[in-house]
PDB file of N, CA and C in Angstrom:
ATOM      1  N   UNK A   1     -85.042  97.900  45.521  1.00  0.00           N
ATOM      2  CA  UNK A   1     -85.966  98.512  44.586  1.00  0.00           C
ATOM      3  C   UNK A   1     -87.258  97.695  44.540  1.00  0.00           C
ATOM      4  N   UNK A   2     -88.706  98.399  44.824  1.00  0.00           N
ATOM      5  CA  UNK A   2     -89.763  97.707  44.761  1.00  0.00           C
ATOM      6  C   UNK A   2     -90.090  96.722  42.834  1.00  0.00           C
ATOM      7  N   UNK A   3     -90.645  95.675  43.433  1.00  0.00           N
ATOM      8  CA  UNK A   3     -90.920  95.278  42.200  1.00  0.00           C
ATOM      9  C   UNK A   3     -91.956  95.588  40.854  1.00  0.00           C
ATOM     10  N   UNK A   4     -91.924  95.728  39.599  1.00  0.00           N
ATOM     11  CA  UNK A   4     -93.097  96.616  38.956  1.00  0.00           C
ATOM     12  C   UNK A   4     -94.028  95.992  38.110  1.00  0.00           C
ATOM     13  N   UNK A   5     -94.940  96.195  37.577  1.00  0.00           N
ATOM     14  CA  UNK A   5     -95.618  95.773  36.685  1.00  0.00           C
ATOM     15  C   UNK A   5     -96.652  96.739  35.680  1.00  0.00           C
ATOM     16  N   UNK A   6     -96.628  95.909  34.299  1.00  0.00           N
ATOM     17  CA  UNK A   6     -96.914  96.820  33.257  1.00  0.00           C
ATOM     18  C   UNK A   6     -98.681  96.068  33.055  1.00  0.00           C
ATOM     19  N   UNK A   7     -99.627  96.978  32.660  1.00  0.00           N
ATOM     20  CA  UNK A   7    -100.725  95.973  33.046  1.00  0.00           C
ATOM     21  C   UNK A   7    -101.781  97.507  31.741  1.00  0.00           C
ATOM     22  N   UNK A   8    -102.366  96.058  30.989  1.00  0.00           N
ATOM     23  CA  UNK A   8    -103.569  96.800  29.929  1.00  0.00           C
ATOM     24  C   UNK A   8    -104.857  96.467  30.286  1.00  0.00           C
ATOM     25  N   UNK A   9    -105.594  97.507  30.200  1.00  0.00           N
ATOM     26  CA  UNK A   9    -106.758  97.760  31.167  1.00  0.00           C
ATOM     27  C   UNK A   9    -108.057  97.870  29.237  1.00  0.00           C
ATOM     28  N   UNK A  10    -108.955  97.727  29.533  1.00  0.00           N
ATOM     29  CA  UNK A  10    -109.544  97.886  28.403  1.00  0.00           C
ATOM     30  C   UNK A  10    -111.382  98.253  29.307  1.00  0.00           C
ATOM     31  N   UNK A  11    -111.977  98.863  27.875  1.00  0.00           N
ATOM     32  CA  UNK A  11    -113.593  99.185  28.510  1.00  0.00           C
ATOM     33  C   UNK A  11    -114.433  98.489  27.850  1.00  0.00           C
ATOM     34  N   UNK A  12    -114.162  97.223  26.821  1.00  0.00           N
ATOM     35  CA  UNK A  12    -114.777  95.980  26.237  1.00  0.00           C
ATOM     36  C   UNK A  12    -113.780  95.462  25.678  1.00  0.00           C
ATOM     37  N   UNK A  13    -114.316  93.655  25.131  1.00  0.00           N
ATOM     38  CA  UNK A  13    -113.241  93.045  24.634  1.00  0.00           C
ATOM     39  C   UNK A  13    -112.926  93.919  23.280  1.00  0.00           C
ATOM     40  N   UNK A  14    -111.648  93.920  22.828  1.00  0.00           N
ATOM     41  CA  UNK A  14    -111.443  94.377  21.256  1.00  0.00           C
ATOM     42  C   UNK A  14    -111.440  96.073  21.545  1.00  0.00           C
ATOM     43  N   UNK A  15    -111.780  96.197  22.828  1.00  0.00           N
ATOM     44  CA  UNK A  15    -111.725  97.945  22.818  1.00  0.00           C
ATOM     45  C   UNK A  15    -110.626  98.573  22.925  1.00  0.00           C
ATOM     46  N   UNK A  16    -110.850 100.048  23.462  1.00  0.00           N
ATOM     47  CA  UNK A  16    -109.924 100.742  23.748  1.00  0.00           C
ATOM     48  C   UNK A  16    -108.922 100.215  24.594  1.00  0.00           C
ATOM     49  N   UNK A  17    -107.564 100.329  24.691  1.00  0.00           N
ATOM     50  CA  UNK A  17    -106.675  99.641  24.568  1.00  0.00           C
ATOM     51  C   UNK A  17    -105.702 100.850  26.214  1.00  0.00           C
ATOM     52  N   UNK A  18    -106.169 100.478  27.712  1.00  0.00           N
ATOM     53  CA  UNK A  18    -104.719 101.718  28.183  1.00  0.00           C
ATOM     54  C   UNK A  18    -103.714 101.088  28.540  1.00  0.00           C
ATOM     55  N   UNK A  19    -102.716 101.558  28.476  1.00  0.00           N
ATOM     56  CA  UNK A  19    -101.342 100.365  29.009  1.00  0.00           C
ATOM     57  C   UNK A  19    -100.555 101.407  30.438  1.00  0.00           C
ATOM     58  N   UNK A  20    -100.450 100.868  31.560  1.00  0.00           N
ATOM     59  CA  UNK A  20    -100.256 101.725  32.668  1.00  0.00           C
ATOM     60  C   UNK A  20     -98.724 100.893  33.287  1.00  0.00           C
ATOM     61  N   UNK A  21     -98.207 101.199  34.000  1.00  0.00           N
ATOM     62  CA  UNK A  21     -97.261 100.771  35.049  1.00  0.00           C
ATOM     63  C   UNK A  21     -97.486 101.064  36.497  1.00  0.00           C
ATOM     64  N   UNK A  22     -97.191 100.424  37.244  1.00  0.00           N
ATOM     65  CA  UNK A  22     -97.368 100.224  38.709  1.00  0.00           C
ATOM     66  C   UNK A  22     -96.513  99.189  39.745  1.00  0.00           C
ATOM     67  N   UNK A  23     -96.593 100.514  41.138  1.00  0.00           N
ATOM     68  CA  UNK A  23     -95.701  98.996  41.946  1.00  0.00           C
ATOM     69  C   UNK A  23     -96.828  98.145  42.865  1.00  0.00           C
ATOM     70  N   UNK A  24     -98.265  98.600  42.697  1.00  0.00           N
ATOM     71  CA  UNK A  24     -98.988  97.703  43.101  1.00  0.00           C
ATOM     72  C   UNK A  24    -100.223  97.584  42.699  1.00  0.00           C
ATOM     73  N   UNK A  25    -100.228  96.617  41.468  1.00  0.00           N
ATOM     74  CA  UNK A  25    -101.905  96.087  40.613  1.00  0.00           C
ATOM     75  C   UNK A  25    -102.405  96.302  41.432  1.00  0.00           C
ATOM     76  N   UNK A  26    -103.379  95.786  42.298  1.00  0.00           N
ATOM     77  CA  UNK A  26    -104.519  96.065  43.230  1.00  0.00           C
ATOM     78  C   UNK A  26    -105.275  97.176  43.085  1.00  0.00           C
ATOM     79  N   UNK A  27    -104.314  97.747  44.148  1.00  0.00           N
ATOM     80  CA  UNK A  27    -104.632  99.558  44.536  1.00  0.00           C
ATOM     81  C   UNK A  27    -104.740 100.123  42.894  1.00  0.00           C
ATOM     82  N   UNK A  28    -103.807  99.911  42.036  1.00  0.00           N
ATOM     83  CA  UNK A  28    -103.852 100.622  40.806  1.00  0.00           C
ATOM     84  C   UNK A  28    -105.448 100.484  40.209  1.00  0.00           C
ATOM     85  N   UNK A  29    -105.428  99.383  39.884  1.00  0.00           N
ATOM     86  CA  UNK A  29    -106.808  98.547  38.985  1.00  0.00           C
ATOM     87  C   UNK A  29    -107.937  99.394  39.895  1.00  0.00           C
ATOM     88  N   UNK A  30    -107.996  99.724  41.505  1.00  0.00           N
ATOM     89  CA  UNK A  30    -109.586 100.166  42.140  1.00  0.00           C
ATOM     90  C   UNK A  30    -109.158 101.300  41.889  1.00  0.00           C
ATOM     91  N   UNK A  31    -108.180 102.280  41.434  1.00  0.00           N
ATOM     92  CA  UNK A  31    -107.827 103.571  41.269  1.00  0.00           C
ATOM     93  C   UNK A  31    -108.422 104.201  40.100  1.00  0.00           C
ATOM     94  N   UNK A  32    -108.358 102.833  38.747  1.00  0.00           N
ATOM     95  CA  UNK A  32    -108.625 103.421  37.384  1.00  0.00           C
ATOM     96  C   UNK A  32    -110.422 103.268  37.492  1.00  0.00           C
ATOM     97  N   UNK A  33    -110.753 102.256  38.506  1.00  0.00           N
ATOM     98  CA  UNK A  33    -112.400 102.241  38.805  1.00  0.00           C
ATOM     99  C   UNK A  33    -112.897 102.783  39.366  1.00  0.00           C
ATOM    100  N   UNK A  34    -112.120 103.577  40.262  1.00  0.00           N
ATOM    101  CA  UNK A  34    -113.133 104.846  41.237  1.00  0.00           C
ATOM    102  C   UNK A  34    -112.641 106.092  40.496  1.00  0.00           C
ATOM    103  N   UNK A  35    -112.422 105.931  39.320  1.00  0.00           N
ATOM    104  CA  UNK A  35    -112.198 107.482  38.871  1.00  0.00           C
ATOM    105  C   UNK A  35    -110.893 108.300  39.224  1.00  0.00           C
ATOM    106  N   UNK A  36    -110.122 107.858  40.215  1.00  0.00           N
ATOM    107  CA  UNK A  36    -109.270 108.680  40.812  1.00  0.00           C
ATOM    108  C   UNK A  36    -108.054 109.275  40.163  1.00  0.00           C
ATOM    109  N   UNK A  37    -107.502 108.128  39.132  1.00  0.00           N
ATOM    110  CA  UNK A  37    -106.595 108.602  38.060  1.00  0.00           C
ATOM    111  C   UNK A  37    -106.924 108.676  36.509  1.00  0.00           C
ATOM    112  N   UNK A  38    -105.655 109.011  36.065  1.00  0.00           N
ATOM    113  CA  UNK A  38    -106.067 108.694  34.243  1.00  0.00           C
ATOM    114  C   UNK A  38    -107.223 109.166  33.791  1.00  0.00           C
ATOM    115  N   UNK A  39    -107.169 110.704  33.044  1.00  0.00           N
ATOM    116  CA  UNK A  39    -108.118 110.911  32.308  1.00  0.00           C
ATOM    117  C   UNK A  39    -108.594 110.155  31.305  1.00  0.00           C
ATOM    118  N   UNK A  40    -107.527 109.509  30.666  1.00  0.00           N
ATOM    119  CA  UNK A  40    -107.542 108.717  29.785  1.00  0.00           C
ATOM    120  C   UNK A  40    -108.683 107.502  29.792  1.00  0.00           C
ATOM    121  N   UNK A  41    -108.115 106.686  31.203  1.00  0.00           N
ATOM    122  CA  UNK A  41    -109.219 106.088  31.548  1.00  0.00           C
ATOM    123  C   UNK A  41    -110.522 106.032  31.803  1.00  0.00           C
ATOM    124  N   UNK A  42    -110.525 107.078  32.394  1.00  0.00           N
ATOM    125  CA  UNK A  42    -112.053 107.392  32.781  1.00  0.00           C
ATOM    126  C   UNK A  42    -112.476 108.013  32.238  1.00  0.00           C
ATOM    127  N   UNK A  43    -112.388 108.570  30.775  1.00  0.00           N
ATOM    128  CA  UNK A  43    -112.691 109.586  29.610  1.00  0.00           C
ATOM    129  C   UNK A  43    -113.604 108.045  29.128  1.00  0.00           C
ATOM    130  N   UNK A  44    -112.540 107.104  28.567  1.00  0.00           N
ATOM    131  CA  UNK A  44    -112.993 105.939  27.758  1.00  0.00           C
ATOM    132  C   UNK A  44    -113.280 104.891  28.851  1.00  0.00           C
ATOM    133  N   UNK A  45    -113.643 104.758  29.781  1.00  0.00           N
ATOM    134  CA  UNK A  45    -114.185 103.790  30.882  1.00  0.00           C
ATOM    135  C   UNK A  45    -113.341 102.486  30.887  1.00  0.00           C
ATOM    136  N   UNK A  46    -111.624 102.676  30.878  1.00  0.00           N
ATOM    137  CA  UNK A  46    -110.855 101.577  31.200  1.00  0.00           C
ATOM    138  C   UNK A  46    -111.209 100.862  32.310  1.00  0.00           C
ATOM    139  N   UNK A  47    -111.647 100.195  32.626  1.00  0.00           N
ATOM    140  CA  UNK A  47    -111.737  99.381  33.916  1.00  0.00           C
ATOM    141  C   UNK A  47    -111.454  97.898  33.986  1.00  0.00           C
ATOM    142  N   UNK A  48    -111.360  97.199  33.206  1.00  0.00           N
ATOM    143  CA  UNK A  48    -111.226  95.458  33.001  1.00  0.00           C
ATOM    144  C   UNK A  48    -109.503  95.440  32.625  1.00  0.00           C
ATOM    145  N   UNK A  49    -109.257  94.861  33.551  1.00  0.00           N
ATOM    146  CA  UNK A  49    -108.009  94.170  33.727  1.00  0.00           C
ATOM    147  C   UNK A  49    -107.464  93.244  32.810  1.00  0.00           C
ATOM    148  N   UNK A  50    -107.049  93.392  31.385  1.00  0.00           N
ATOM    149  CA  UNK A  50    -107.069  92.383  30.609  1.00  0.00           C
ATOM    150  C   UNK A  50    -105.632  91.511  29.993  1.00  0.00           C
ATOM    151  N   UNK A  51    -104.206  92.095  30.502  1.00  0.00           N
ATOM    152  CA  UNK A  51    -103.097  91.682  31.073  1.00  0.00           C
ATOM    153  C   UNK A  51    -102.408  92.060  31.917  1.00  0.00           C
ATOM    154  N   UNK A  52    -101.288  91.670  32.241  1.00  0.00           N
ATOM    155  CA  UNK A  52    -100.506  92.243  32.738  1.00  0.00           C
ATOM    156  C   UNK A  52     -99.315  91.057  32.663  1.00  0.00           C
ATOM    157  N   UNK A  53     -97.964  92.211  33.563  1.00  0.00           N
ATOM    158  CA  UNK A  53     -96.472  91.713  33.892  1.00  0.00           C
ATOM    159  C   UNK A  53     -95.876  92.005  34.644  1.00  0.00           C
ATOM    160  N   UNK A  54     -95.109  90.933  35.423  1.00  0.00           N
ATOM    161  CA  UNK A  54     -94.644  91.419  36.306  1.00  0.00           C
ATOM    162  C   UNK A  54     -93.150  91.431  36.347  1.00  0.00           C
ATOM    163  N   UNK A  55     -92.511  92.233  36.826  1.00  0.00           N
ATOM    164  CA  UNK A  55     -91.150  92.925  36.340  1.00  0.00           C
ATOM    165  C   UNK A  55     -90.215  92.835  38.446  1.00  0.00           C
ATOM    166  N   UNK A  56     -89.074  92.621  38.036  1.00  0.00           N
ATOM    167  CA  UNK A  56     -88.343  92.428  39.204  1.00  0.00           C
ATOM    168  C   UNK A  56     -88.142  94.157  39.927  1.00  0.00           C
ATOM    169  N   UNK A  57     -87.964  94.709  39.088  1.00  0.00           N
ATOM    170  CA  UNK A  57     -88.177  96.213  39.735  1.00  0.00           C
ATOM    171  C   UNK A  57     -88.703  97.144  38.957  1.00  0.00           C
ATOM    172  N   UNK A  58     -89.127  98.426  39.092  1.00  0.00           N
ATOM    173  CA  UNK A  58     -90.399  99.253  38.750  1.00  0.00           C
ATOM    174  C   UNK A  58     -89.179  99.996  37.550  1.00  0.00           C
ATOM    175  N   UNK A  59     -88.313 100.004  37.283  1.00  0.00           N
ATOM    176  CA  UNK A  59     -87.106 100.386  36.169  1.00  0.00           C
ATOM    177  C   UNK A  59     -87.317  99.606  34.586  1.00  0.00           C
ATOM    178  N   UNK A  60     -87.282  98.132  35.377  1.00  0.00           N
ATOM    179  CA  UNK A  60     -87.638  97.438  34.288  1.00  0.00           C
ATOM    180  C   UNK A  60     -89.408  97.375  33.654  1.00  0.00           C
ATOM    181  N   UNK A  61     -90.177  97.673  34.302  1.00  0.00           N
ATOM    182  CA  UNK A  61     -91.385  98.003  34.105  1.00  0.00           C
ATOM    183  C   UNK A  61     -91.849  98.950  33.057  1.00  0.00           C
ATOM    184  N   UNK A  62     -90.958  99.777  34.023  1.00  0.00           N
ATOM    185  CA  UNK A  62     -91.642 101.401  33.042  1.00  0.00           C
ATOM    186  C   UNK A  62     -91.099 101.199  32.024  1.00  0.00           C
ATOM    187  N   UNK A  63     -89.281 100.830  31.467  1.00  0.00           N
ATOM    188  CA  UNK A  63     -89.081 100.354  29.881  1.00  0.00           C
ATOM    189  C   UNK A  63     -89.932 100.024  29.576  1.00  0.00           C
ATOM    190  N   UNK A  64     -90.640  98.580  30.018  1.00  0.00           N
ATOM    191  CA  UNK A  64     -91.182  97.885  28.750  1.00  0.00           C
ATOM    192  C   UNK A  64     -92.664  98.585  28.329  1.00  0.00           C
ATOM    193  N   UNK A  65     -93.097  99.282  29.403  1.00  0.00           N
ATOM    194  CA  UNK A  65     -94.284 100.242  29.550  1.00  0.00           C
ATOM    195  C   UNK A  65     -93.825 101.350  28.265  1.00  0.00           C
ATOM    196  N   UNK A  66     -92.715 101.725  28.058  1.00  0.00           N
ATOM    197  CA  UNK A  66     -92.532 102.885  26.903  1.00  0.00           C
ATOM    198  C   UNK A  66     -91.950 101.886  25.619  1.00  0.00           C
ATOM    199  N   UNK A  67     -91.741 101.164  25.574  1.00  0.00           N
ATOM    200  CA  UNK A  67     -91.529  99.897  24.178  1.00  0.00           C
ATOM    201  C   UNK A  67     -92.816  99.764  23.963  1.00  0.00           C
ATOM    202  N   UNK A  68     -94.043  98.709  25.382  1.00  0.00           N
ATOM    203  CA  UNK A  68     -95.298  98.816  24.541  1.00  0.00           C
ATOM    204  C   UNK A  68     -95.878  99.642  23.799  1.00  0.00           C
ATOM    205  N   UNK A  69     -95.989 100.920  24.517  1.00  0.00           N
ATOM    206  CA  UNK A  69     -96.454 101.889  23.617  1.00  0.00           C
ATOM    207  C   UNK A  69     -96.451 102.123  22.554  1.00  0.00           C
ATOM    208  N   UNK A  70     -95.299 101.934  22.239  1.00  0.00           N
ATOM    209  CA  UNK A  70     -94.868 102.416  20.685  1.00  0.00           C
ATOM    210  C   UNK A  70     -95.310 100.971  19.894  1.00  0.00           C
ATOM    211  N   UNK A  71     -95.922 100.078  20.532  1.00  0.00           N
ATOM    212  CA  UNK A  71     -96.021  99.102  19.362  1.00  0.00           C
ATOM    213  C   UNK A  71     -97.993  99.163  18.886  1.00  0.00           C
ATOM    214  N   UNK A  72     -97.736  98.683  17.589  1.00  0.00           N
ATOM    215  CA  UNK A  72     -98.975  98.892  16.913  1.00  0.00           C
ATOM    216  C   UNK A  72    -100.174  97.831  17.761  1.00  0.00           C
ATOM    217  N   UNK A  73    -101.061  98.388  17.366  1.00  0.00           N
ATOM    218  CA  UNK A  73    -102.517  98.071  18.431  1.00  0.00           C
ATOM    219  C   UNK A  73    -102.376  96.084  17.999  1.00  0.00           C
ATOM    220  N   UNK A  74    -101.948  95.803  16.630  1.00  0.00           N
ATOM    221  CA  UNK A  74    -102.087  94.290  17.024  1.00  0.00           C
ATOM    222  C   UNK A  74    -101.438  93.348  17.431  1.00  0.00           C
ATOM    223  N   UNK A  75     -99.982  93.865  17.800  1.00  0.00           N
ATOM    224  CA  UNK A  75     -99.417  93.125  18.709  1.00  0.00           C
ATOM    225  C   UNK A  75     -99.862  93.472  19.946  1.00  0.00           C
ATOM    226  N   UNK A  76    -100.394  94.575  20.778  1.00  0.00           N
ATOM    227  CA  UNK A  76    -100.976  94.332  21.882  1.00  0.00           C
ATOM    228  C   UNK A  76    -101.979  93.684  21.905  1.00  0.00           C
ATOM    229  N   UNK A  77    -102.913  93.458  21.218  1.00  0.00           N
ATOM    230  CA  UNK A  77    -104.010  92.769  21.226  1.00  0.00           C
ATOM    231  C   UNK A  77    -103.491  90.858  21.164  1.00  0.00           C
ATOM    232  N   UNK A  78    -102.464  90.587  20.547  1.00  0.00           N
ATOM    233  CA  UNK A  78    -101.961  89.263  20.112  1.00  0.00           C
ATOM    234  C   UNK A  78    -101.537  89.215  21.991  1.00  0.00           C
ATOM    235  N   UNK A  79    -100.694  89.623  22.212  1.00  0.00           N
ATOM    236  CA  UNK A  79    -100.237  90.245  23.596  1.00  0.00           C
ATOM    237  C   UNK A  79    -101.430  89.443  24.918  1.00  0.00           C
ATOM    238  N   UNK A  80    -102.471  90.234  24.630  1.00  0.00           N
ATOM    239  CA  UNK A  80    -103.842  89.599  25.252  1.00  0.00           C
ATOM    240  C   UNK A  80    -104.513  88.299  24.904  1.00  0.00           C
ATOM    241  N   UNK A  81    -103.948  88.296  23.670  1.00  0.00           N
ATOM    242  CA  UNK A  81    -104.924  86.728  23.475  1.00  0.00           C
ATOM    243  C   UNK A  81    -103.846  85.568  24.073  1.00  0.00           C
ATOM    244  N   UNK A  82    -102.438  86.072  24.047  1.00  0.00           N
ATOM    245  CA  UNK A  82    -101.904  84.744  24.459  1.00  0.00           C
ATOM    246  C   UNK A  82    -102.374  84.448  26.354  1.00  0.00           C
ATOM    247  N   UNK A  83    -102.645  85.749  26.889  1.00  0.00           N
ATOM    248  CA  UNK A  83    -102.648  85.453  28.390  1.00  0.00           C
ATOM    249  C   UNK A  83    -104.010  84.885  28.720  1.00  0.00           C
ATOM    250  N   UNK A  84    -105.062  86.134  28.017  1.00  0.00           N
ATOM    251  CA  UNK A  84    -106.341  85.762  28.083  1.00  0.00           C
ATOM    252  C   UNK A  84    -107.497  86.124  26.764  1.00  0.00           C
ATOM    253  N   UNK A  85    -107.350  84.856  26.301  1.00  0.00           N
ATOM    254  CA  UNK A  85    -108.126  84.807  25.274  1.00  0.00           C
ATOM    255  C   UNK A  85    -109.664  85.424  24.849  1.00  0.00           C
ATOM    256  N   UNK A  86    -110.451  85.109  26.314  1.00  0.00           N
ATOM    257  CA  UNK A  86    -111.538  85.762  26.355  1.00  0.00           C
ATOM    258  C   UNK A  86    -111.845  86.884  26.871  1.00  0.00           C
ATOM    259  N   UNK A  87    -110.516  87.889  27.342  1.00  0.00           N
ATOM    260  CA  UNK A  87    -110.443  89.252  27.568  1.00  0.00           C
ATOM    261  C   UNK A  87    -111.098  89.098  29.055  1.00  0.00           C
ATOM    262  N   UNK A  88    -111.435  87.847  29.863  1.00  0.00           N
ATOM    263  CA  UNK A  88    -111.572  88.406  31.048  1.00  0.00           C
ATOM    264  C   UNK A  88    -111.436  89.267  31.703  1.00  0.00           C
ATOM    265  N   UNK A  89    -111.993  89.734  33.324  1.00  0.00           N
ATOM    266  CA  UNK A  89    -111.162  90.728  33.920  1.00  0.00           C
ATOM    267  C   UNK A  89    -110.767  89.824  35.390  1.00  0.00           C
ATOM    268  N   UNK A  90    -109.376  90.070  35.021  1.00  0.00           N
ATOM    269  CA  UNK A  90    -108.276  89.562  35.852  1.00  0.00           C
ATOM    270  C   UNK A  90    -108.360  89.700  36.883  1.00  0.00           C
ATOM    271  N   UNK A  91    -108.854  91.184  37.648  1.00  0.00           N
ATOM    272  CA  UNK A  91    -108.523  91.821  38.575  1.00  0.00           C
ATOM    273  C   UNK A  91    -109.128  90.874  39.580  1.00  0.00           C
ATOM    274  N   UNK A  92    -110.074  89.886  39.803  1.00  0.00           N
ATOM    275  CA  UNK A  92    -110.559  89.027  40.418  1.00  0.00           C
ATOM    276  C   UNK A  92    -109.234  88.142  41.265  1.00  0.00           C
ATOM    277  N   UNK A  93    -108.646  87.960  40.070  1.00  0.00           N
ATOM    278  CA  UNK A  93    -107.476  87.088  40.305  1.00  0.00           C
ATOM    279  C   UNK A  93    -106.239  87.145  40.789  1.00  0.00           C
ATOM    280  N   UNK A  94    -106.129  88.678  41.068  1.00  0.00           N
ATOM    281  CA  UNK A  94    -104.978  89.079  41.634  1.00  0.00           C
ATOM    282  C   UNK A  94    -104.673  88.745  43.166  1.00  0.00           C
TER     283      UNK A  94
END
C-alpha cells in the first residue's frame, strides 16, 4: 500500500484553512497552484503549504484527514503553529 499524507494548504497566514490528503505532496501542492483541482481551493486561493503528515499508508491518511475535519478551526491552527510558527510555505522544502 502506497504511503499517505494529510497536508493544510492556506491563502495567508491566519487564513482560510483547506485540509487535503495525498499519495504524493509535490504533484498535489503544483495541482492546488495551477488551478487544476479543488474548487475550494482555487475559489479561496489555497496555495501555501502550511503543514502537513506523513502516514505509512494512504488508509491511515484519509482517517486522520476525516478526524481533522471535524475539529474546530483552533486546534488546526495550534496544529500549524507547533510545525510552523510563521506559516511559511513548505512546499520549498519538500
Amino acid at each position: 500500500m502506497k504511503p499517505g499524507c494529510v497536508y493544510i494548504l492556506t491563502n495567508k497566514p491566519m487564513g482560510v484553512l483547506y485540509i487535503g490528503v495525498t499519495d504524493d505532496l509535490p504533484r498535489r501542492v503544483e495541482q492546488h497552484r495551477s488551478g487544476a483541482v479543488s474548487s475550494f481551493s482555487k475559489r479561496y486561493n489555497c496555495h501555501r503549504l502550511v503543514w502537513f503528515a506523513e502516514f505509512e499508508n494512504i488508509h491511515d491518511a484519509r482517517s486522520f484527514e476525516r478526524q481533522m475535519k471535524k475539529w474546530n478551526r483552533a486546534w488546526k491552527v495550534a496544529r500549524i503553529a507547533e510545525m510552523n510558527p510563521e506559516w511559511r510555505d513548505l512546499a520549498a522544502e519538500l
